[in-house]
C-alpha atoms as a PDB file:
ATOM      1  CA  UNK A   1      60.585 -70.902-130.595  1.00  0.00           C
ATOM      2  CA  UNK A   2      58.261 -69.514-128.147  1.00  0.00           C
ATOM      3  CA  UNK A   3      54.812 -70.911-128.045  1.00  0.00           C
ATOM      4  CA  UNK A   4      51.712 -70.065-125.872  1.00  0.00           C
ATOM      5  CA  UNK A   5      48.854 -72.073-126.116  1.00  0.00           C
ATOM      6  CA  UNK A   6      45.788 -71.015-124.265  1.00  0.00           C
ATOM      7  CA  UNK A   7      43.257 -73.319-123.453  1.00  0.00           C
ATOM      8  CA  UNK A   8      39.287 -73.456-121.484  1.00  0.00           C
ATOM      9  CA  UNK A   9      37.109 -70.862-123.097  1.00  0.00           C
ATOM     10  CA  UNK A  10      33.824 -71.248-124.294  1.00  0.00           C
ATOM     11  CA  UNK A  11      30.162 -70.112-123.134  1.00  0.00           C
ATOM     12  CA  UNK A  12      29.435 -70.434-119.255  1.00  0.00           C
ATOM     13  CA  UNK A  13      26.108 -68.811-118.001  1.00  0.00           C
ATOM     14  CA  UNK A  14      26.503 -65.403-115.649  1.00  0.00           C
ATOM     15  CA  UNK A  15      27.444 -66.596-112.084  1.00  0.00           C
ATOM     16  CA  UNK A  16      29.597 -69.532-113.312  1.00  0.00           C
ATOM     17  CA  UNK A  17      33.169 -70.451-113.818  1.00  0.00           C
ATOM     18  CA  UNK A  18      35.914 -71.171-116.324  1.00  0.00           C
ATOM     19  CA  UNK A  19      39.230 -72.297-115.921  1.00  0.00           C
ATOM     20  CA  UNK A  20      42.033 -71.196-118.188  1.00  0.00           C
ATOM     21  CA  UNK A  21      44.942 -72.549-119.326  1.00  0.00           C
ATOM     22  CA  UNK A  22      48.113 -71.905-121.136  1.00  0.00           C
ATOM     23  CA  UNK A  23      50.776 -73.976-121.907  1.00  0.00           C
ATOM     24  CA  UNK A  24      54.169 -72.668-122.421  1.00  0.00           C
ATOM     25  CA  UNK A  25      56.851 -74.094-124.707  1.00  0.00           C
ATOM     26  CA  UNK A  26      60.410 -72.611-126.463  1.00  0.00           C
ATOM     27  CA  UNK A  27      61.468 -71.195-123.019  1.00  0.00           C
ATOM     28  CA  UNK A  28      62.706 -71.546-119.972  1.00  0.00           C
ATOM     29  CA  UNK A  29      59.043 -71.031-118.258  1.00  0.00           C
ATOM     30  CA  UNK A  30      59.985 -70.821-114.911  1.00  0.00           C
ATOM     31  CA  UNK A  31      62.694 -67.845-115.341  1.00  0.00           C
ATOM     32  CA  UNK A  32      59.417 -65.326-116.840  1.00  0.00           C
ATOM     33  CA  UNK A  33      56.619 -63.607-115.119  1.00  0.00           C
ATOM     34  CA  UNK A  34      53.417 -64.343-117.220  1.00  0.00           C
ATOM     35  CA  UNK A  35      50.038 -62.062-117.555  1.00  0.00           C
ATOM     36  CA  UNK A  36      46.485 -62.279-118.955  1.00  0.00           C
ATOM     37  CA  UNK A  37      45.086 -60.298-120.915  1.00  0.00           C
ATOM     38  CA  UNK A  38      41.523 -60.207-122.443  1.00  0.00           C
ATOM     39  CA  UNK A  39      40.330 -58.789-125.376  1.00  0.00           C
ATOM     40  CA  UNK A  40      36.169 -56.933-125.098  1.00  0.00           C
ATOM     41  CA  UNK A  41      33.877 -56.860-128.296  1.00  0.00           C
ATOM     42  CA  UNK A  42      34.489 -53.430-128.620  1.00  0.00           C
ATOM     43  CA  UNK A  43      38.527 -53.863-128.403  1.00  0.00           C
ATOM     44  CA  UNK A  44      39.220 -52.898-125.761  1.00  0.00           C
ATOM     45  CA  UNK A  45      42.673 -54.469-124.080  1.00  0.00           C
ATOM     46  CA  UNK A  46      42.455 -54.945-120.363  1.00  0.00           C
ATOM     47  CA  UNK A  47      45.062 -56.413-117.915  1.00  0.00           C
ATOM     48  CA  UNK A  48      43.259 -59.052-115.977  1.00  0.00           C
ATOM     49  CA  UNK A  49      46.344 -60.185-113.942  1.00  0.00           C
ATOM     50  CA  UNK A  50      49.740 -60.964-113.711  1.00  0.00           C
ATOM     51  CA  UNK A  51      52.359 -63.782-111.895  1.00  0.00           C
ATOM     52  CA  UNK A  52      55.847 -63.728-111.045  1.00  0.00           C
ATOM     53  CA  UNK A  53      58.530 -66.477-111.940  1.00  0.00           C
ATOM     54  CA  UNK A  54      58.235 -68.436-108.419  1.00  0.00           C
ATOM     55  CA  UNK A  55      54.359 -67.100-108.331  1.00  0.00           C
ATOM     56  CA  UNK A  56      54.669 -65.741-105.094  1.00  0.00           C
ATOM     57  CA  UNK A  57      53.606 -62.001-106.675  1.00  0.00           C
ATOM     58  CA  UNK A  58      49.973 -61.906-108.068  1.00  0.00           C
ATOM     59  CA  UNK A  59      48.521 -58.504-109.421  1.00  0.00           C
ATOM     60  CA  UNK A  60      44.557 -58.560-110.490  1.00  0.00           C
ATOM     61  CA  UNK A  61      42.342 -55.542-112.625  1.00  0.00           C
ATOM     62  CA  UNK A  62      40.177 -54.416-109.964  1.00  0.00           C
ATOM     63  CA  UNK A  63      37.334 -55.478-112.473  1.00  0.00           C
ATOM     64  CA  UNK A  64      38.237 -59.002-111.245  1.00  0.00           C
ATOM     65  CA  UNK A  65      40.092 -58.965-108.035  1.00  0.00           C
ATOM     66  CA  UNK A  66      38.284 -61.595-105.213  1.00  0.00           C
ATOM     67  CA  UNK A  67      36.691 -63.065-108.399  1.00  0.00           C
ATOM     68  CA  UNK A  68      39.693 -64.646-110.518  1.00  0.00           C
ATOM     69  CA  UNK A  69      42.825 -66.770-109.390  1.00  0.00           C
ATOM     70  CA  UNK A  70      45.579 -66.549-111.373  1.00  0.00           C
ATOM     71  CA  UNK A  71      48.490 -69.234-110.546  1.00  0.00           C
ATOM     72  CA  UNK A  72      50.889 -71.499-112.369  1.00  0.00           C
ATOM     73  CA  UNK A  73      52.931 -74.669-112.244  1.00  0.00           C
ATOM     74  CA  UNK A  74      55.939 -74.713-113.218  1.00  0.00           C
ATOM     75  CA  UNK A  75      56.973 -78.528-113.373  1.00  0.00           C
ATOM     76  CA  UNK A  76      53.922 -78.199-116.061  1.00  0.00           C
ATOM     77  CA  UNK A  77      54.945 -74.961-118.168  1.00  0.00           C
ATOM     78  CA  UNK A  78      51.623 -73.352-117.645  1.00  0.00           C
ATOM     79  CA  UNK A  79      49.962 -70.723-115.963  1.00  0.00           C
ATOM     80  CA  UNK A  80      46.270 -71.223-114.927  1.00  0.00           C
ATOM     81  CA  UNK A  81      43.352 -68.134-114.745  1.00  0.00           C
ATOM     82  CA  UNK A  82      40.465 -69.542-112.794  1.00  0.00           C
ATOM     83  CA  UNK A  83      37.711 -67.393-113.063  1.00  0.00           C
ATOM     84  CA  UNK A  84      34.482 -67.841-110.275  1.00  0.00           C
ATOM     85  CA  UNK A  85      31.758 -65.769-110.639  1.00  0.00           C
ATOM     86  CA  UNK A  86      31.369 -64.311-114.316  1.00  0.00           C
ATOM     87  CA  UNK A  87      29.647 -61.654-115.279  1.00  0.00           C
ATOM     88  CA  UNK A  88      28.508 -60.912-118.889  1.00  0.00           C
ATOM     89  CA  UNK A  89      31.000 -57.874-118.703  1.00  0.00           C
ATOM     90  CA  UNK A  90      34.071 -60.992-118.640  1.00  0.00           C
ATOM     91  CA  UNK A  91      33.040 -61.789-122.228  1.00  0.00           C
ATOM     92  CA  UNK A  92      36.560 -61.455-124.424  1.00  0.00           C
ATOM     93  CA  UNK A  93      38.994 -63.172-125.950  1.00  0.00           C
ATOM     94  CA  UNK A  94      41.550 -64.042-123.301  1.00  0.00           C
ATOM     95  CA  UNK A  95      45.340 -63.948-124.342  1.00  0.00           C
ATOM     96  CA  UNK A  96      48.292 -65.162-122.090  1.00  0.00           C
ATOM     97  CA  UNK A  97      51.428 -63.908-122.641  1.00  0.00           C
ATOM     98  CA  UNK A  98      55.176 -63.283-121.340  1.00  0.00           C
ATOM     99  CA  UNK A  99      56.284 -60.310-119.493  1.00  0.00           C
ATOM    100  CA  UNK A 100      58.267 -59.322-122.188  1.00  0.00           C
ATOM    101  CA  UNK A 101      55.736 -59.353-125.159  1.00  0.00           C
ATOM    102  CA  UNK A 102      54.853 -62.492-126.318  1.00  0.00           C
ATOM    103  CA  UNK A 103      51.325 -63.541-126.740  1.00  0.00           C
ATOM    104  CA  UNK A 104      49.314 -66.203-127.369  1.00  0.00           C
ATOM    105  CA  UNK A 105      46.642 -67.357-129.894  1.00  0.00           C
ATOM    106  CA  UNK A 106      43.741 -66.302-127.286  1.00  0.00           C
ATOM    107  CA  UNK A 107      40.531 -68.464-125.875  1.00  0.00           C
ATOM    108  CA  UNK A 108      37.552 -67.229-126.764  1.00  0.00           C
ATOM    109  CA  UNK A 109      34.879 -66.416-123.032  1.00  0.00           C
ATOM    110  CA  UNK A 110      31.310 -66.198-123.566  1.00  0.00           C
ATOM    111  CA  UNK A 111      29.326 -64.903-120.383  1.00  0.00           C
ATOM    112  CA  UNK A 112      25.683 -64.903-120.989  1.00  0.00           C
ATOM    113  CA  UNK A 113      22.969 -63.082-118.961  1.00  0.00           C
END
């Protein structure tokens, strides 16, 4: 069956950076486009970015475009969000999930001031 595991959250002071990860299983990785989402304290769904299959096509919110990197390898089954720079406004839970509606458990990202 289809599993998404994300991976890498946790508190990080403002200006610093995270790295996460999300490990793919029950598919055929490399045939799906993936996207992150994240999840604000006051629930509010955003879509950070997305990746095609070969990850030659990369989409970012303009919240975080020129401050997160999202990329994958797909000898590995997992997609990667790198995230430089945080601001206190990043703090969510951060779900990766298939184009077509699967989603993981989410990482919890804690940006303090």
């Amino acid at each position: 069956q289809v599993q998404l595991v994300e991976s890498g959250g946790g508190l990080v002071q403002s200006g610093g950076s995270l790295r996460l990860s999300c490990a793919a299983s029950g598919f055929r990785f490399s045939f799906y486009g993936m996207k992150w989402y994240r999840r604000t304290p006051r629930k509010e769904r955003e879509l950070v970015a997305s990746i095609s299959d070969t990850g030659v096509i990369t989409n970012y919110a303009d919240s975080v475009k020129g401050r997160f990197t999202i990329s994958r390898d797909n000898g590995k089954n997992t997609t990667y969000l790198q995230m430089n720079r945080l601001k206190p406004e990043d703090t969510a839970v951060y779900y990766c999930a298939r184009y077509d509606g699967y989603w993981g458990q989410g990482t919890q990202v804690t940006v303090s001031s």
